[in-house]
C-alpha atoms as a PDB file:
ATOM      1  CA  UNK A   1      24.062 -53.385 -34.392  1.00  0.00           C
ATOM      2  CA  UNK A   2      23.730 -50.677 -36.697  1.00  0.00           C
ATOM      3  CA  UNK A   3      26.629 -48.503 -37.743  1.00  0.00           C
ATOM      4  CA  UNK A   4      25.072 -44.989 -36.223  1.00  0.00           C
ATOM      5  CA  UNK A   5      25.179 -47.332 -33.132  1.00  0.00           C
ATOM      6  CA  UNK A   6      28.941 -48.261 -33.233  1.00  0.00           C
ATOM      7  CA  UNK A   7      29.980 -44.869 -34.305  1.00  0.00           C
ATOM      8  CA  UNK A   8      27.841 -43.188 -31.098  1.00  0.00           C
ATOM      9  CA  UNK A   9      29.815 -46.254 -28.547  1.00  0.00           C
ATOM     10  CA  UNK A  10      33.516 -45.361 -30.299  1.00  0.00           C
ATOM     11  CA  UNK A  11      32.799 -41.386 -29.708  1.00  0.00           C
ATOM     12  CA  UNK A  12      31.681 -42.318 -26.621  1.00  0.00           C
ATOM     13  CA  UNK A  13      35.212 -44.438 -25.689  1.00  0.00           C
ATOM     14  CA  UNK A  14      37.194 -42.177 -27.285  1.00  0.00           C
ATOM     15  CA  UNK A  15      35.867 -39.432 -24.976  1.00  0.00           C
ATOM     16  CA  UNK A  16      36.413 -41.403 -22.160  1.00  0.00           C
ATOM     17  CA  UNK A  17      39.978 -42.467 -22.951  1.00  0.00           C
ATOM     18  CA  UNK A  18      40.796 -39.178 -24.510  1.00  0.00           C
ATOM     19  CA  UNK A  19      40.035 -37.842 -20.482  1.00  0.00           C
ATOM     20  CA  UNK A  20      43.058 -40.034 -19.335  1.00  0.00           C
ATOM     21  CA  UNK A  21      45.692 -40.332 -22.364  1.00  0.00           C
ATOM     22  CA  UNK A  22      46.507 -38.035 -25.316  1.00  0.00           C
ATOM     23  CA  UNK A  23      44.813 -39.709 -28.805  1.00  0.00           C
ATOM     24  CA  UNK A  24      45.753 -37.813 -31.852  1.00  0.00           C
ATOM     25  CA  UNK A  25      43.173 -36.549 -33.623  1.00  0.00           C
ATOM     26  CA  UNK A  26      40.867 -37.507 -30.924  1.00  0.00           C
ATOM     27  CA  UNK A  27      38.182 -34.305 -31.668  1.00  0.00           C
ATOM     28  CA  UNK A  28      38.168 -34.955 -35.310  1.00  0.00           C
ATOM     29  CA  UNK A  29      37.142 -38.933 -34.072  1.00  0.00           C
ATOM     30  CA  UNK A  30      34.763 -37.750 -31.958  1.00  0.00           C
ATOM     31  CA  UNK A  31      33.314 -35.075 -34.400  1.00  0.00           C
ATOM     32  CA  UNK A  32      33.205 -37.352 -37.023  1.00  0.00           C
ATOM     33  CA  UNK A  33      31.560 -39.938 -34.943  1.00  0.00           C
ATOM     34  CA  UNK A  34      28.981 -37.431 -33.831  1.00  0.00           C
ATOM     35  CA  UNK A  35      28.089 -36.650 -37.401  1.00  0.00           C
ATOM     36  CA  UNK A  36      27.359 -40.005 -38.548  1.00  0.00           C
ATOM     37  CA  UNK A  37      25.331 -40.190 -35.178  1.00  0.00           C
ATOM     38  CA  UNK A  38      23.718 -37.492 -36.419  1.00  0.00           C
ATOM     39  CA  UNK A  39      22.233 -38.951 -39.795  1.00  0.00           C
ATOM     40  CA  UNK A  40      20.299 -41.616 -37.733  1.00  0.00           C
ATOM     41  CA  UNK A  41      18.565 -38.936 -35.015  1.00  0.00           C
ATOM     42  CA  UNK A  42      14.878 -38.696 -36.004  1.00  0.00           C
ATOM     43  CA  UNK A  43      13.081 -35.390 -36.559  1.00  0.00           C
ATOM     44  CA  UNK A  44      11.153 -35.858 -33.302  1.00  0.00           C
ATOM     45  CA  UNK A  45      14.866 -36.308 -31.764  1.00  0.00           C
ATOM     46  CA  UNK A  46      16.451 -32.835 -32.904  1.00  0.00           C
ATOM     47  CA  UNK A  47      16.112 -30.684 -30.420  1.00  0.00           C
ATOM     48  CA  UNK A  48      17.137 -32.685 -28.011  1.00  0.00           C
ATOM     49  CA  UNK A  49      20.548 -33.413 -29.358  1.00  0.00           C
ATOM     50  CA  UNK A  50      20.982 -29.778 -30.120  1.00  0.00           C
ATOM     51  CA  UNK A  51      20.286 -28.871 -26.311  1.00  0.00           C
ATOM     52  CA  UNK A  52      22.470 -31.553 -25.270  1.00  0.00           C
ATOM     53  CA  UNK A  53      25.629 -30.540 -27.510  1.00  0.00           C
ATOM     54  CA  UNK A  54      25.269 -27.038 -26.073  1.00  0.00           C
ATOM     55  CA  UNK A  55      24.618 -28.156 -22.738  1.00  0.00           C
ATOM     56  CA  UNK A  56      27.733 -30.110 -22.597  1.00  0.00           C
ATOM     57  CA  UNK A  57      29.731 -27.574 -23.898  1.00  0.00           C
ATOM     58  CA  UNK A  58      28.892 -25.097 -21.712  1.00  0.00           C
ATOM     59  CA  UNK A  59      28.544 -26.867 -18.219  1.00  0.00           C
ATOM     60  CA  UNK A  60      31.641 -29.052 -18.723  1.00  0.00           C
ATOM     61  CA  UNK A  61      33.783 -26.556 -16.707  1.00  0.00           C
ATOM     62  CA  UNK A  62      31.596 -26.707 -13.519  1.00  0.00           C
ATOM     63  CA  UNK A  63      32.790 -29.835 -12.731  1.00  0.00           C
ATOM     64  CA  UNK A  64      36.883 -28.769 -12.521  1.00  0.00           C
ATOM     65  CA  UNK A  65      36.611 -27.497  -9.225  1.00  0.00           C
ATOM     66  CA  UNK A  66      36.066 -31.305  -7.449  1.00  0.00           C
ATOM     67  CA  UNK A  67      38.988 -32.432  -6.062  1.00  0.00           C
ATOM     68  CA  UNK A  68      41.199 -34.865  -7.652  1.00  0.00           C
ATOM     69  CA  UNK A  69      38.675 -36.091 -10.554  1.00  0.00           C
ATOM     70  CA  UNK A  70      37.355 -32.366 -11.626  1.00  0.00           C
ATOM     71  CA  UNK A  71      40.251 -32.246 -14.554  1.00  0.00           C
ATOM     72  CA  UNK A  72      39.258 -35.909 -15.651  1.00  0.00           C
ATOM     73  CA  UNK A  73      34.850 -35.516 -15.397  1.00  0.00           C
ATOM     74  CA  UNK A  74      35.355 -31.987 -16.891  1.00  0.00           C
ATOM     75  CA  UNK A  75      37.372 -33.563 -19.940  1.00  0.00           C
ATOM     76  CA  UNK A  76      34.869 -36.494 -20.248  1.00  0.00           C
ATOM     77  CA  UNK A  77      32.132 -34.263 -19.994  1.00  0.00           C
ATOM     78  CA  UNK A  78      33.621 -32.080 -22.991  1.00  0.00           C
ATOM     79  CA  UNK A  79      34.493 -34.647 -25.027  1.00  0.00           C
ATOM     80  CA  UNK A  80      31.032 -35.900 -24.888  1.00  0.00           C
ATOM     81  CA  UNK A  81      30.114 -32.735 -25.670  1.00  0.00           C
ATOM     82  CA  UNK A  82      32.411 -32.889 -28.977  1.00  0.00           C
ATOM     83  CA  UNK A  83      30.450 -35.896 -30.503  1.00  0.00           C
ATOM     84  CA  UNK A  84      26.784 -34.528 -29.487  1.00  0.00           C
ATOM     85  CA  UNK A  85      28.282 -31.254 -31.115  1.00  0.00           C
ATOM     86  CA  UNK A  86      29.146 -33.452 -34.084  1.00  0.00           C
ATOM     87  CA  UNK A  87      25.312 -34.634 -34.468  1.00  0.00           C
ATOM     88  CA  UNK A  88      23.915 -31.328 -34.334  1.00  0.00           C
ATOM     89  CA  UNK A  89      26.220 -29.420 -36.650  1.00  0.00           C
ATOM     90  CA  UNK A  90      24.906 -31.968 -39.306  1.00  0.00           C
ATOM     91  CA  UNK A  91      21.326 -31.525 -37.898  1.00  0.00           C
ATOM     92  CA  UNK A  92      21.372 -28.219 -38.342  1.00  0.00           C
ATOM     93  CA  UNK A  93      23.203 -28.020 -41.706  1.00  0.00           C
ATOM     94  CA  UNK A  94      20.441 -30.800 -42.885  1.00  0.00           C
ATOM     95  CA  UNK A  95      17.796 -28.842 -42.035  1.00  0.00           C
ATOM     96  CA  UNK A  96      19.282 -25.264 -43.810  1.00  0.00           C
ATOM     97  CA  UNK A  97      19.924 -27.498 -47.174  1.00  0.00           C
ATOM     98  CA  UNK A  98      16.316 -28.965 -47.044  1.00  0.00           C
ATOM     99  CA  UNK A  99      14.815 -25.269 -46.396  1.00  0.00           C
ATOM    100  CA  UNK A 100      17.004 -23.825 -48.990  1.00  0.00           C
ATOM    101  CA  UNK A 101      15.807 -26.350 -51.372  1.00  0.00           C
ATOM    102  CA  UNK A 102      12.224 -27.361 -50.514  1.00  0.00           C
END
């Protein structure tokens, strides 16, 4: 198992168990996770984890109206959303360094 691997399934646990108990420092984990997730995505891949870090973002809320788990599958869904966001901020700063100097 490669590291990019290991960092994407912590991100991914911390999100979940971030939903349920308070972690300190749990976004930084998750960011951080999402940025070395972010060195392994392929070129062919970018697009898609940009999309899905905004998409995240901005549909986790629609889920807080469902009753009794909306709180829990809206903070899951964010926190998700804070390790794709992780991949694509170094995506896209990748990509401005290698235009700037290419």
């Amino acid at each position: 198992m490669s590291i990019y691997k290991l960092a994407a399934i912590i991100g991914i646990l911390i999100a979940l168990v971030a939903a349920f108990v308070s972690i300190p420092y749990a976004v930084t984990l998750m960011t951080v996770a999402g940025v070395i997730v972010g060195v392994s995505v392929l070129a062919e891949h970018q697009v898609r984890v940009i999309v899905s870090a905004v998409a995240l973002t901005a549909l986790a809320a629609s889920f807080s109206e469902l009753p009794a788990v909306g709180t829990y599958v809206t903070s899951i869904i964010a926190n998700v959303g804070h390790v794709a966001a992780g991949a694509a901020l170094f995506i896209i700063l990748r990509n401005v360094v290698t235009r700037l100097t290419n």
